[in-house]
Protein backbone atom coordinates (compact mmCIF):
# COMPACT_ATOMS: atom_id res chain seq x y z
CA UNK A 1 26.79 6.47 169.60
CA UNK A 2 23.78 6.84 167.55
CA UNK A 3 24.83 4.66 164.83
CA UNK A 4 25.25 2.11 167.52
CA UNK A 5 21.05 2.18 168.68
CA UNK A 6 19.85 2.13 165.05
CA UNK A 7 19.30 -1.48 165.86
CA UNK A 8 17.53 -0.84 168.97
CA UNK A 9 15.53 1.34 167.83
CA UNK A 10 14.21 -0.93 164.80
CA UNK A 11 13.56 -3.59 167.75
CA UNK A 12 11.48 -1.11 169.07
CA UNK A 13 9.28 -0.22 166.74
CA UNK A 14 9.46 -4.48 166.16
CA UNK A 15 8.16 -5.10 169.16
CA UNK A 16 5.24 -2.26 169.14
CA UNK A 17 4.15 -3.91 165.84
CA UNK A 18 4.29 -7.18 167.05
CA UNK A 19 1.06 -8.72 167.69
CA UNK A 20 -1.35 -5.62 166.50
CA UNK A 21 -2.58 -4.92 163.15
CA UNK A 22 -1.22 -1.34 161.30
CA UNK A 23 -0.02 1.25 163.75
CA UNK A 24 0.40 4.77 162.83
CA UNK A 25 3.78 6.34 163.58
CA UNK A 26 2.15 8.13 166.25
CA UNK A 27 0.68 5.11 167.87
CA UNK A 28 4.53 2.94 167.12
CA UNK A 29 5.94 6.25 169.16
CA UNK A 30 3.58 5.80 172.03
CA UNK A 31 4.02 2.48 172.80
CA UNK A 32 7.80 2.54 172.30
CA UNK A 33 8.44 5.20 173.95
CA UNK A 34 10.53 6.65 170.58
CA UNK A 35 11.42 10.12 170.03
CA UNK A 36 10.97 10.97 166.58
CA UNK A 37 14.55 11.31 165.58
CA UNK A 38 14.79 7.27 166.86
CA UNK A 39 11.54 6.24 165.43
CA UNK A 40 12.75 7.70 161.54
CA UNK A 41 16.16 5.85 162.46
CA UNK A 42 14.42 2.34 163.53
CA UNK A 43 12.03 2.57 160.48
CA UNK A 44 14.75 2.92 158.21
CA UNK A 45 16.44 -0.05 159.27
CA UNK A 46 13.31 -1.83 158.90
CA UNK A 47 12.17 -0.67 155.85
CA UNK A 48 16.34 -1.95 154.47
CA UNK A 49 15.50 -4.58 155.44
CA UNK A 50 11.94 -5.13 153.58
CA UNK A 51 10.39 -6.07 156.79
CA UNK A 52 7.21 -4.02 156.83
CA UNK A 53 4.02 -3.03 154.95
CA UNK A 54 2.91 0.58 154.46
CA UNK A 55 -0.71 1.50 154.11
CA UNK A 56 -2.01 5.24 153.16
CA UNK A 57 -4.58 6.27 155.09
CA UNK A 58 -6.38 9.35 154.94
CA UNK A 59 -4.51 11.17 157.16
CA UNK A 60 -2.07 8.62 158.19
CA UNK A 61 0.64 6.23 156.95
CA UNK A 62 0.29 2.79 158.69
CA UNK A 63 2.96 0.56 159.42
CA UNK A 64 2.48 -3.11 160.03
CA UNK A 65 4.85 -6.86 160.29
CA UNK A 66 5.18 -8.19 156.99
């Protein structure tokens, strides 16, 4: 069953980014609603498929729409 939401999840964390600048994985789990175990299993999928950017912050990693 989980294998079968990976997809989901990425459209998820998709949609949270789309339209905002860099969100924090905080922030992405807010607005989608994520647990983290989903939000690690979305941004894998998306980071496969070389769809976002990553920014270090100073206390954060920022994820944002390529």
């Amino acid at each position: 069953m989980l294998t079968q939401n990976v997809g989901e999840y990425a459209g998820m964390i998709w949609r949270a980014l789309d339209g905002n600048n860099a969100l924090s994985q905080k922030e992405i789990k807010k607005i989608a609603k994520m647990k983290d175990k989903e939000f690690y299993l979305g941004l894998g999928w998306l980071l496969r498929e070389d769809k976002l950017n990553i920014t270090e912050g100073e206390d954060e990693v920022y994820f944002a729409l390529k």
